[in-house]
PDB file of N, CA and C in Angstrom:
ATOM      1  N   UNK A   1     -14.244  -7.312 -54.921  1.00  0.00           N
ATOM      2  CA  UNK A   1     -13.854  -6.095 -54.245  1.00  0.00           C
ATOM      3  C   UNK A   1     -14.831  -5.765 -53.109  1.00  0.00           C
ATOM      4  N   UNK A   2     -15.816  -5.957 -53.585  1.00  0.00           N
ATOM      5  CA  UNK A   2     -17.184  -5.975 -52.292  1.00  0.00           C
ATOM      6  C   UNK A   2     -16.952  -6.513 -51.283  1.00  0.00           C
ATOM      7  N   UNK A   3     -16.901  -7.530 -51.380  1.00  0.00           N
ATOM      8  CA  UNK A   3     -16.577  -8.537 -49.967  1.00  0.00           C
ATOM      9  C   UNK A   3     -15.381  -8.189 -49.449  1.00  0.00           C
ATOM     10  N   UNK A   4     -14.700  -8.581 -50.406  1.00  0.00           N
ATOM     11  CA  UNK A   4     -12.935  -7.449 -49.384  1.00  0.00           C
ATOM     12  C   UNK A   4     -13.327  -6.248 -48.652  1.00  0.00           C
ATOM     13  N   UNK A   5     -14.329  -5.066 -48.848  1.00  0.00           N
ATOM     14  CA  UNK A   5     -14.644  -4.271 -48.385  1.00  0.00           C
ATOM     15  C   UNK A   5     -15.392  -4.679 -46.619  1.00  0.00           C
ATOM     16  N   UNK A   6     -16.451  -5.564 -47.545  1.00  0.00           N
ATOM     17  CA  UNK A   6     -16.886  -6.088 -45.931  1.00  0.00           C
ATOM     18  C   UNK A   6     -15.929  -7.213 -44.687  1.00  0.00           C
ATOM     19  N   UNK A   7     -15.553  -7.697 -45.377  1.00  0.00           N
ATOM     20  CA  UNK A   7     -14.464  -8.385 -44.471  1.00  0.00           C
ATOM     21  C   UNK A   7     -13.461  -7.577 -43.751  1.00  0.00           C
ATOM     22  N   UNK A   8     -12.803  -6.749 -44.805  1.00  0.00           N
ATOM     23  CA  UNK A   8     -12.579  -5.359 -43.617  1.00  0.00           C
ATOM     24  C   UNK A   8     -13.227  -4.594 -42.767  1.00  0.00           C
ATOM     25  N   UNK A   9     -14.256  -4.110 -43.214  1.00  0.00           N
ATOM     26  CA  UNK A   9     -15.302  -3.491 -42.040  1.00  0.00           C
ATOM     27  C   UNK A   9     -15.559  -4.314 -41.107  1.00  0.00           C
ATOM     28  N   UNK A  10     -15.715  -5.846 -41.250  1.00  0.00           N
ATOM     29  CA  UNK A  10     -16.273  -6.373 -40.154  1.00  0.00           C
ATOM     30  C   UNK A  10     -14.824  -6.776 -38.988  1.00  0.00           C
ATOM     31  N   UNK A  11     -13.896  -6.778 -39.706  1.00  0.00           N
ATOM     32  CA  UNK A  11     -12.755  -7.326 -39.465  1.00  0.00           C
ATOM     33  C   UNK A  11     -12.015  -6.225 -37.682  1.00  0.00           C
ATOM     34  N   UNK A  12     -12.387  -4.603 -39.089  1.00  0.00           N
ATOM     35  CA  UNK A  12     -12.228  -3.623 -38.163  1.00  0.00           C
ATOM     36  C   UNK A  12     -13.177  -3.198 -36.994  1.00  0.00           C
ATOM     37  N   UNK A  13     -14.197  -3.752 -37.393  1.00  0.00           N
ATOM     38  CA  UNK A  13     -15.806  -3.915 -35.958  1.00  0.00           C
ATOM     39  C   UNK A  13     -15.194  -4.633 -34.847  1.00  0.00           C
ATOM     40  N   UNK A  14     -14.985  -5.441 -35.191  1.00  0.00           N
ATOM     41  CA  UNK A  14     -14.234  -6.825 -34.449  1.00  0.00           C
ATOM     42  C   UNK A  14     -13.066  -6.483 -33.463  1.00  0.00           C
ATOM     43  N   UNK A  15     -12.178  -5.829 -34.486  1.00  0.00           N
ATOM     44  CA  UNK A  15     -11.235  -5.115 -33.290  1.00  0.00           C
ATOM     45  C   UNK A  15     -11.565  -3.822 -32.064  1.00  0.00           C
ATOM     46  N   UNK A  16     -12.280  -2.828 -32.800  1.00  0.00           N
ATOM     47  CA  UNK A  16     -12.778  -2.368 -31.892  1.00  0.00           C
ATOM     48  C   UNK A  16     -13.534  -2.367 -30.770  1.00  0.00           C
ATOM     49  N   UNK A  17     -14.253  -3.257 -30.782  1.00  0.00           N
ATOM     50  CA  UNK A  17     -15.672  -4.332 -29.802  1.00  0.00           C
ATOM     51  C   UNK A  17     -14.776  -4.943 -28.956  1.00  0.00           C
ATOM     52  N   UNK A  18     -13.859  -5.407 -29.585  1.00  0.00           N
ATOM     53  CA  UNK A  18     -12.771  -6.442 -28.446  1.00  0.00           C
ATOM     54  C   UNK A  18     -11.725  -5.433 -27.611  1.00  0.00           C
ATOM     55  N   UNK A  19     -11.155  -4.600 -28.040  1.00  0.00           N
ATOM     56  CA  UNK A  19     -10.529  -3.751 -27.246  1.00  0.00           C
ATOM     57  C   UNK A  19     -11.486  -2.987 -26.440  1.00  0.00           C
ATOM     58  N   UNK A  20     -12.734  -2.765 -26.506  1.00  0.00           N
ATOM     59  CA  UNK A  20     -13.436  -2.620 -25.353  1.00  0.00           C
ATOM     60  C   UNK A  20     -13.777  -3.293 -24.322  1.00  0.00           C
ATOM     61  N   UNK A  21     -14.033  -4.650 -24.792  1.00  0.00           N
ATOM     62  CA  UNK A  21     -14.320  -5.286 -24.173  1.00  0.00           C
ATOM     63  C   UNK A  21     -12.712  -5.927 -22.823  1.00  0.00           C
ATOM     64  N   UNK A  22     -11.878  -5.726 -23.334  1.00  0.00           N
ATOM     65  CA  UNK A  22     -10.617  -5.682 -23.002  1.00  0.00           C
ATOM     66  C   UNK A  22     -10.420  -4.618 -21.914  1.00  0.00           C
ATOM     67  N   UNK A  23     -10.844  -3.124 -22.274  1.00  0.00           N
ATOM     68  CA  UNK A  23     -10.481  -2.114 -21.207  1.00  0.00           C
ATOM     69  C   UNK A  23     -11.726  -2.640 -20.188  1.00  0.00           C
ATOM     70  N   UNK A  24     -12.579  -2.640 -20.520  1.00  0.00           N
ATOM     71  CA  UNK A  24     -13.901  -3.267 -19.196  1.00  0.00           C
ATOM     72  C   UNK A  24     -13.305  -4.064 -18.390  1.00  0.00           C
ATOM     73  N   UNK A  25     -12.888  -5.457 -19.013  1.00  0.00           N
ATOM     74  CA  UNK A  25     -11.991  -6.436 -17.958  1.00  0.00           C
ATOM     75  C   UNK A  25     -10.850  -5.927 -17.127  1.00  0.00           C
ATOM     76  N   UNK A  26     -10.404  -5.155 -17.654  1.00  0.00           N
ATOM     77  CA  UNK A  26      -9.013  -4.306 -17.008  1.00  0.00           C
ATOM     78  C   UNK A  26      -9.679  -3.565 -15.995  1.00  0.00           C
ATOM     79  N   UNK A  27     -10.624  -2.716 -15.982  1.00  0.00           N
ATOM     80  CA  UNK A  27     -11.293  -1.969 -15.116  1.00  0.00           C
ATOM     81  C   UNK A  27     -11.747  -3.022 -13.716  1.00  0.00           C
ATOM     82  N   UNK A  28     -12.097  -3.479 -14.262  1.00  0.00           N
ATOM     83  CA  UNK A  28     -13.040  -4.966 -13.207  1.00  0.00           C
ATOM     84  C   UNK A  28     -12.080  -5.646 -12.466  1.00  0.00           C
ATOM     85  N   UNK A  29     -10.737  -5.222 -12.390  1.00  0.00           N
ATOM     86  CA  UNK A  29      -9.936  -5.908 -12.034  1.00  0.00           C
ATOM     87  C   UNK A  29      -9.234  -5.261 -11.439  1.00  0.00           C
ATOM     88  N   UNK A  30      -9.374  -3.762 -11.692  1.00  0.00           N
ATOM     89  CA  UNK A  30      -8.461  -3.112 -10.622  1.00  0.00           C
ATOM     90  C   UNK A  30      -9.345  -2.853  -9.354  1.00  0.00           C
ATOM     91  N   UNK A  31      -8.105  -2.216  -8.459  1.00  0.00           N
ATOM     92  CA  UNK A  31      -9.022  -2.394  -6.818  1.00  0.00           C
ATOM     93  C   UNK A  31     -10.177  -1.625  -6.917  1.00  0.00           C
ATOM     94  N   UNK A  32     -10.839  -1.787  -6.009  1.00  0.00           N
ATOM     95  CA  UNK A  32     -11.779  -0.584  -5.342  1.00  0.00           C
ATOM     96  C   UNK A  32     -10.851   0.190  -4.625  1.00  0.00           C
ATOM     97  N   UNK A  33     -11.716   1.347  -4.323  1.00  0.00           N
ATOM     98  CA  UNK A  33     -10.868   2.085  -3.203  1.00  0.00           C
ATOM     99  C   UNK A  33     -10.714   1.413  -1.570  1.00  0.00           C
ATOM    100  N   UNK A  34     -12.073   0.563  -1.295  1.00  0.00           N
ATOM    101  CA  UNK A  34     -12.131   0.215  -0.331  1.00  0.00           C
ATOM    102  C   UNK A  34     -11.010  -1.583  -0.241  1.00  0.00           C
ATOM    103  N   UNK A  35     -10.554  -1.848  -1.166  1.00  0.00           N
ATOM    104  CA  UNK A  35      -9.789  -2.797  -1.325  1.00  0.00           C
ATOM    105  C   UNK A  35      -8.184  -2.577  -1.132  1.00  0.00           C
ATOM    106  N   UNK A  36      -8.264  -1.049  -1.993  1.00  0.00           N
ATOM    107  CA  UNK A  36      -6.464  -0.534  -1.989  1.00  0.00           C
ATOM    108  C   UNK A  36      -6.699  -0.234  -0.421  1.00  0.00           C
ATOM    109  N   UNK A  37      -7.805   0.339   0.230  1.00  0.00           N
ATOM    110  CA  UNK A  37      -7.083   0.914   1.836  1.00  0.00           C
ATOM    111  C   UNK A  37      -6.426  -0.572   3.162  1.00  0.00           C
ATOM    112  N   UNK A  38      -7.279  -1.602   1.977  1.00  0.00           N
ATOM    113  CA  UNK A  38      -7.755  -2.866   3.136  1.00  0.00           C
ATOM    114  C   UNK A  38      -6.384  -3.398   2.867  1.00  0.00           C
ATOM    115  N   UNK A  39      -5.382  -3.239   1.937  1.00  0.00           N
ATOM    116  CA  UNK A  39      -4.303  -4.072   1.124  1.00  0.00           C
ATOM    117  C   UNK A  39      -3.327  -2.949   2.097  1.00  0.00           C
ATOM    118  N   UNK A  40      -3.315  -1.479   2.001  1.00  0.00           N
ATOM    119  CA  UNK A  40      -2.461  -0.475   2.492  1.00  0.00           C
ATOM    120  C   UNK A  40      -2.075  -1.077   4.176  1.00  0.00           C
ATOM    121  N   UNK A  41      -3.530  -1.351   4.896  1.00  0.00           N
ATOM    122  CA  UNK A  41      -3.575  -1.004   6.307  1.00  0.00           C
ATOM    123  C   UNK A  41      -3.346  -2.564   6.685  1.00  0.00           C
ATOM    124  N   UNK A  42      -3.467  -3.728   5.946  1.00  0.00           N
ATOM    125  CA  UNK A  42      -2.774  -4.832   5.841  1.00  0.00           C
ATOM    126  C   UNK A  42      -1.304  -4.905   6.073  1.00  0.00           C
ATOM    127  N   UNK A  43      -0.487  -3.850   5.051  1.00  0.00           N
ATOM    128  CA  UNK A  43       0.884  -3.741   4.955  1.00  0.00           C
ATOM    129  C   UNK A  43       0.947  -3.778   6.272  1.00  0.00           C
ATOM    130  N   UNK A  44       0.049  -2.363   6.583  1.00  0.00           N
ATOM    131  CA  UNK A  44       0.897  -1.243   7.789  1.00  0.00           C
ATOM    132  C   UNK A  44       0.917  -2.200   9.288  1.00  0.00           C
ATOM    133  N   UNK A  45      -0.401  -3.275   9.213  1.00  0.00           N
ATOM    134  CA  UNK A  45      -0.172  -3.980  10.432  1.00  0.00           C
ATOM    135  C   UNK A  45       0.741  -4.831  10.436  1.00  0.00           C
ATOM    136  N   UNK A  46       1.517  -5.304   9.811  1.00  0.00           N
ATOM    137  CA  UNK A  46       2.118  -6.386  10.268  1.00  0.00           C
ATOM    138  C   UNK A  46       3.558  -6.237  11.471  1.00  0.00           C
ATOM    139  N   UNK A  47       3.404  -7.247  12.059  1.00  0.00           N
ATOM    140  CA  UNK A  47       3.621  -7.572  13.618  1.00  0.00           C
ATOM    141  C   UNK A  47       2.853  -7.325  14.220  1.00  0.00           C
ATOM    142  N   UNK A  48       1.584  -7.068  14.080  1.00  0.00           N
ATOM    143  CA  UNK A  48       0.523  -6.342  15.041  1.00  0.00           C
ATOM    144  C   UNK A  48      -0.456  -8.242  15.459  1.00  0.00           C
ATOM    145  N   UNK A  49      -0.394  -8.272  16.298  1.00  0.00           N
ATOM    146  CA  UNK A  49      -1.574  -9.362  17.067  1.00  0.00           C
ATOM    147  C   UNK A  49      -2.396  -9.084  17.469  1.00  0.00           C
ATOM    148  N   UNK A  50      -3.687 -10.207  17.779  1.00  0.00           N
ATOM    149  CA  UNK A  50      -4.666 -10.126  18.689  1.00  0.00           C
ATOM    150  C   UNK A  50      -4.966  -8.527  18.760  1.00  0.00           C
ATOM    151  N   UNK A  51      -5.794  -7.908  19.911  1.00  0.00           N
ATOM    152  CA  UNK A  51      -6.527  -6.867  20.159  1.00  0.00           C
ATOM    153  C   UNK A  51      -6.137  -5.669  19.541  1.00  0.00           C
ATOM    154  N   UNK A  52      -4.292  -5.621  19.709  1.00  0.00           N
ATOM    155  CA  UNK A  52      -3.930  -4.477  18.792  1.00  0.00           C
ATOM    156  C   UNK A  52      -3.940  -4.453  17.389  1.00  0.00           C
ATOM    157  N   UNK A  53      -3.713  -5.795  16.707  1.00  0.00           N
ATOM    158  CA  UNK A  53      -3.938  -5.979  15.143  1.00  0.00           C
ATOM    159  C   UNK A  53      -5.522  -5.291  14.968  1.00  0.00           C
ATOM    160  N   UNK A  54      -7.081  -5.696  15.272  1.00  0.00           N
ATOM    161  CA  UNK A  54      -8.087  -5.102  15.441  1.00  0.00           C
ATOM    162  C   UNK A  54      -7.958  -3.837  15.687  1.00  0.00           C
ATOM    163  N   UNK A  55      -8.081  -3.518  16.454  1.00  0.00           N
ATOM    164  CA  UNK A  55      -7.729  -1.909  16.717  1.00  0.00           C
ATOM    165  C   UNK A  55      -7.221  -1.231  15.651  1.00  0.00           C
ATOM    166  N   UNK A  56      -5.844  -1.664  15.521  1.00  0.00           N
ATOM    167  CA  UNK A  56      -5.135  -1.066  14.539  1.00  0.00           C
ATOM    168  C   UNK A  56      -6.216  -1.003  13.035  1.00  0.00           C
ATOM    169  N   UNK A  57      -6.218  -2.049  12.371  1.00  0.00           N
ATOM    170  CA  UNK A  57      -7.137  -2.390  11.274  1.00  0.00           C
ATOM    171  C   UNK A  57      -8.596  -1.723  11.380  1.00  0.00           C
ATOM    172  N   UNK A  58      -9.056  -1.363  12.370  1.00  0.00           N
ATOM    173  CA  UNK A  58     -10.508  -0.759  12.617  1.00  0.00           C
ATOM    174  C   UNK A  58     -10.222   0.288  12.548  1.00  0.00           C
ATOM    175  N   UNK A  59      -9.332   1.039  13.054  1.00  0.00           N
ATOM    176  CA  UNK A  59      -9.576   2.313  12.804  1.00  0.00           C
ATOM    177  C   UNK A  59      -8.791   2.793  10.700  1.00  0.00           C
ATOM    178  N   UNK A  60      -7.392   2.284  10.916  1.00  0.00           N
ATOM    179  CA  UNK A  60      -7.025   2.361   9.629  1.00  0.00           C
ATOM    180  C   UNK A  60      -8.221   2.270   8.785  1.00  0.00           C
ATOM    181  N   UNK A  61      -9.210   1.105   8.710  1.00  0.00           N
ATOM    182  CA  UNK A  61      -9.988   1.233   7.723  1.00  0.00           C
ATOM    183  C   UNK A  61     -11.017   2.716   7.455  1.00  0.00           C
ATOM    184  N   UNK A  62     -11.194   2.801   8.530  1.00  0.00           N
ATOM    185  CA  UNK A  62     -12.118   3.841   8.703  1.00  0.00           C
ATOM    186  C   UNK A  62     -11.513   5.169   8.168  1.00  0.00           C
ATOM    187  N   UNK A  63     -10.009   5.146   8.247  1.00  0.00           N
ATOM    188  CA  UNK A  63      -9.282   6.474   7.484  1.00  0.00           C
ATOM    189  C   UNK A  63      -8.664   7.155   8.514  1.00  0.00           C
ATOM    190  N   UNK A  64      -8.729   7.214  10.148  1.00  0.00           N
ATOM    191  CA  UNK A  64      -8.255   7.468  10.583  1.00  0.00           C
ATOM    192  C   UNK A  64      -6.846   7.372  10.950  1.00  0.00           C
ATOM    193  N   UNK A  65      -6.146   8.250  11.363  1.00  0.00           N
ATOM    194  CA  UNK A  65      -4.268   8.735  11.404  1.00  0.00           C
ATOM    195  C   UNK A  65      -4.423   8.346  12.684  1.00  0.00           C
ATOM    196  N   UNK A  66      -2.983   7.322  12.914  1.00  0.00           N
ATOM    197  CA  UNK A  66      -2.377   6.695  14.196  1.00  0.00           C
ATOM    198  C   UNK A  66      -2.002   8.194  14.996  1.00  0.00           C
ATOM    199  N   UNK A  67      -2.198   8.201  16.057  1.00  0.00           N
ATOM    200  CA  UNK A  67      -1.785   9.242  17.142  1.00  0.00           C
ATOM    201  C   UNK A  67      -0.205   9.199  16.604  1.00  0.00           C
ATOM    202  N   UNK A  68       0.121  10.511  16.947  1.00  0.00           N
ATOM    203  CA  UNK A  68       1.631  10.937  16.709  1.00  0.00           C
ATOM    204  C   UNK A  68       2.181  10.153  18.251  1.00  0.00           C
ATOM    205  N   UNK A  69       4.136   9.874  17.738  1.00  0.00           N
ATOM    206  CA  UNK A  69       4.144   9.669  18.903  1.00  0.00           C
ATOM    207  C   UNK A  69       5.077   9.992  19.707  1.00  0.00           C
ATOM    208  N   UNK A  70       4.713  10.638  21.849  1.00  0.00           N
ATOM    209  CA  UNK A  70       5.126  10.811  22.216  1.00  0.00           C
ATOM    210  C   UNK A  70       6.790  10.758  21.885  1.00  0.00           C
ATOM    211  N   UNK A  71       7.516  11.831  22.751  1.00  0.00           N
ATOM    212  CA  UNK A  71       9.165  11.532  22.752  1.00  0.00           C
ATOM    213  C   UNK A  71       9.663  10.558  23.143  1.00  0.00           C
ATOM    214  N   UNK A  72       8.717   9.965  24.403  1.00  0.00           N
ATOM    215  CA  UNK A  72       9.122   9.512  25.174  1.00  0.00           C
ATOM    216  C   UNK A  72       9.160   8.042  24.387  1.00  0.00           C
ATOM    217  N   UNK A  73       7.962   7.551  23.519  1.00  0.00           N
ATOM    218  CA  UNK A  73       7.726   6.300  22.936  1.00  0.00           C
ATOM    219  C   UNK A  73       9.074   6.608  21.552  1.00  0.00           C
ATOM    220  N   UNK A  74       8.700   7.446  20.913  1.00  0.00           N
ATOM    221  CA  UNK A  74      10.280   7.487  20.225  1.00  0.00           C
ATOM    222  C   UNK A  74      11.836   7.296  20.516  1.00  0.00           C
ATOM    223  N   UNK A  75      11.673   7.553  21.983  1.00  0.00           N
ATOM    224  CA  UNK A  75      13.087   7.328  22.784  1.00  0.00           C
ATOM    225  C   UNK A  75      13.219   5.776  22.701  1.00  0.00           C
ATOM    226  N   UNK A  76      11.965   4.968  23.231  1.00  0.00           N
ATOM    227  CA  UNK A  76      12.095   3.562  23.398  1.00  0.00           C
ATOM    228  C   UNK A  76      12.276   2.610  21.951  1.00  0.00           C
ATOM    229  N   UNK A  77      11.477   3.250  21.107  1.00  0.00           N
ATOM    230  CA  UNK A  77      11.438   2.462  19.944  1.00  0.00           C
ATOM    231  C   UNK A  77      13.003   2.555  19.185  1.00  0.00           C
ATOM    232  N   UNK A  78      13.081   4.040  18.954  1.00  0.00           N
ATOM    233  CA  UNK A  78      14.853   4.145  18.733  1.00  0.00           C
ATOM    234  C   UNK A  78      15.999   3.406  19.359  1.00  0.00           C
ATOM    235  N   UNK A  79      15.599   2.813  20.685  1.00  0.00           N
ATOM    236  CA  UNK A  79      16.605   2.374  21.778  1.00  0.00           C
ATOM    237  C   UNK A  79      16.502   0.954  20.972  1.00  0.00           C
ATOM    238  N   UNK A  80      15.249   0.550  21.435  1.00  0.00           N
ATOM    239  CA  UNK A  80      15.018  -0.679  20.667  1.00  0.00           C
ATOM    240  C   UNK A  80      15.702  -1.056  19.371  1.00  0.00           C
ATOM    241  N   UNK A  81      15.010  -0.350  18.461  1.00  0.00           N
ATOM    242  CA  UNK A  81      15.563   0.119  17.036  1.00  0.00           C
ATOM    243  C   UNK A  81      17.368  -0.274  16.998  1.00  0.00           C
ATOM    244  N   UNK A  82      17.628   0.787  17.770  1.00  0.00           N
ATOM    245  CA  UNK A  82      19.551   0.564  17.806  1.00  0.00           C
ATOM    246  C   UNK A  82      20.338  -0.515  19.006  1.00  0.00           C
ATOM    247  N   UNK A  83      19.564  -1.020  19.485  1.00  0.00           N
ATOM    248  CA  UNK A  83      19.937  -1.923  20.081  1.00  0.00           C
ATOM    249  C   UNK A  83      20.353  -3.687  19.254  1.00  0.00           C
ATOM    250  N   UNK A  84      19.008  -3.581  18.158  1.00  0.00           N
ATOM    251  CA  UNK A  84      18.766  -4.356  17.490  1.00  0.00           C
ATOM    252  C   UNK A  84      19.850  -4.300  16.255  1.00  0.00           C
ATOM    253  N   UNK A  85      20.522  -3.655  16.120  1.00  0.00           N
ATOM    254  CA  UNK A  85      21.319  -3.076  15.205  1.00  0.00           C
ATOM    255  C   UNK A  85      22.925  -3.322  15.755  1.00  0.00           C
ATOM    256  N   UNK A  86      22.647  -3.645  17.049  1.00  0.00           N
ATOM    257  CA  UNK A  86      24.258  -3.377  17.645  1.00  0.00           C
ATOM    258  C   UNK A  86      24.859  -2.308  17.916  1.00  0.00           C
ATOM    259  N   UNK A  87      23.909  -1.620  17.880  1.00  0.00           N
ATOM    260  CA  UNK A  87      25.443  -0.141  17.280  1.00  0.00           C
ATOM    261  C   UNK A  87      25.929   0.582  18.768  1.00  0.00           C
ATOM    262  N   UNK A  88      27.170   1.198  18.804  1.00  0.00           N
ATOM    263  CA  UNK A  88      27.773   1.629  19.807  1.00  0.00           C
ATOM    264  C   UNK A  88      28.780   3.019  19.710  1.00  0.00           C
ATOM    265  N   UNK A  89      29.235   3.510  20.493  1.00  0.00           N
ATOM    266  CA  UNK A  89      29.545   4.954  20.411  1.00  0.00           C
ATOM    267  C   UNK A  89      29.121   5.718  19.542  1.00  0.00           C
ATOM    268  N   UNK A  90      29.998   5.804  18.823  1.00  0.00           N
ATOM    269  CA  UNK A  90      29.502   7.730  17.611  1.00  0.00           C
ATOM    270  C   UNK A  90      27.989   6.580  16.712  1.00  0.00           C
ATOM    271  N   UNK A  91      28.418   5.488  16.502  1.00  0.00           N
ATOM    272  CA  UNK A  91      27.300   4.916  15.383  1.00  0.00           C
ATOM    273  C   UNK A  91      25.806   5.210  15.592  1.00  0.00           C
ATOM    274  N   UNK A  92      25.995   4.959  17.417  1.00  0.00           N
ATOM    275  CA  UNK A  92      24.440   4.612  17.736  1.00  0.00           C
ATOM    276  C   UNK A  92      24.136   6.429  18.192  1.00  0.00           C
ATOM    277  N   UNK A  93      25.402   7.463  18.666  1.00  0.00           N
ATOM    278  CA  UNK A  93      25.003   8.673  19.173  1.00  0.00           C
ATOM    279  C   UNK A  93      24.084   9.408  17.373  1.00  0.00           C
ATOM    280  N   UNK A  94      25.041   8.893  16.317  1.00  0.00           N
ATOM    281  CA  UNK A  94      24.057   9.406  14.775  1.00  0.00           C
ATOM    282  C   UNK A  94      23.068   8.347  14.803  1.00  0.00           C
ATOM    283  N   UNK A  95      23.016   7.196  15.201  1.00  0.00           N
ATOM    284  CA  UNK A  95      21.762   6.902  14.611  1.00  0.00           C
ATOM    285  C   UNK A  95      20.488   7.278  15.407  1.00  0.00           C
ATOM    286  N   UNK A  96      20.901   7.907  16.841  1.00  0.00           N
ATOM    287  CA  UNK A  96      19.763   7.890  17.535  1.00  0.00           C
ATOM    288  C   UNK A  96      19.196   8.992  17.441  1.00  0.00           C
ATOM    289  N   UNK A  97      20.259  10.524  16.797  1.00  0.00           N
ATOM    290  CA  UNK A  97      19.898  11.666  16.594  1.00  0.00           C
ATOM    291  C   UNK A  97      19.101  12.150  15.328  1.00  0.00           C
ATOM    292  N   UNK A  98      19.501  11.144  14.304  1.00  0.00           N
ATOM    293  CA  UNK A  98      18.462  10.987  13.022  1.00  0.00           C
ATOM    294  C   UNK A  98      17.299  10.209  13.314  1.00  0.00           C
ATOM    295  N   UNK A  99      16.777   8.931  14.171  1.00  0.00           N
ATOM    296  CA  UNK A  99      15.833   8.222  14.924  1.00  0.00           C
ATOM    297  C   UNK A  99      15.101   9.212  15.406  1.00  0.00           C
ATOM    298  N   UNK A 100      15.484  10.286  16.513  1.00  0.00           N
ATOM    299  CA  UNK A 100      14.278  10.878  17.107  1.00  0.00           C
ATOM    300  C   UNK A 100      13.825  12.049  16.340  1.00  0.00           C
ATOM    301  N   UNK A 101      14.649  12.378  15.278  1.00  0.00           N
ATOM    302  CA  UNK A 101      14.393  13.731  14.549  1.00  0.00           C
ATOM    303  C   UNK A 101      13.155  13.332  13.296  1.00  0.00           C
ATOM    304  N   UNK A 102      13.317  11.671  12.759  1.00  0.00           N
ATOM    305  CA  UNK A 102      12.098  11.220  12.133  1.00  0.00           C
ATOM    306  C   UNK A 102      10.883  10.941  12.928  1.00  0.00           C
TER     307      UNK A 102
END
């Protein structure tokens, strides 16, 4: 009965020690903060090249917010945007009025 006693205690030591040791590895493995922003601002560049990819990525890292943008650059990107799309009469007059309103 003794030893059954200790073989359980040690049995139950054992599990507990290891599920710690378990949440530690789990911890060690999730990002840093400075890893989730580098993975975020990764996403956010892509199509970005050369000088503007840098740029872009230098400041993102740093935490800084892309300039809002002009109407005028929203007009083009939307044009772009629905051009790329095909769209024509009423399709492209809603898609361009929901386009500049985002």
């Amino acid at each position: 009965m003794r030893v059954q006693c200790r073989v359980l205690a040690v049995s139950a030591l054992l599990v507990f020690a290891s599920s710690g040791a378990f949440a530690a590895a789990q911890a060690a493995k999730d990002p840093t903060p400075q890893q989730q922003r580098m993975k975020t601002c990764n996403t956010e560049a892509a199509g970005k090249k050369g000088d503007d990819r840098k740029s872009f990525m230098s400041s993102c890292l740093k935490g800084e917010q892309p300039a809002k943008m002009t109407q005028q650059d929203k007009m083009k990107k939307c044009n772009v945007d629905a051009s790329a799309k095909s769209l024509k009469g009423d399709e492209r007059k809603a898609f361009m009025s929901t386009c500049l309103k985002g």
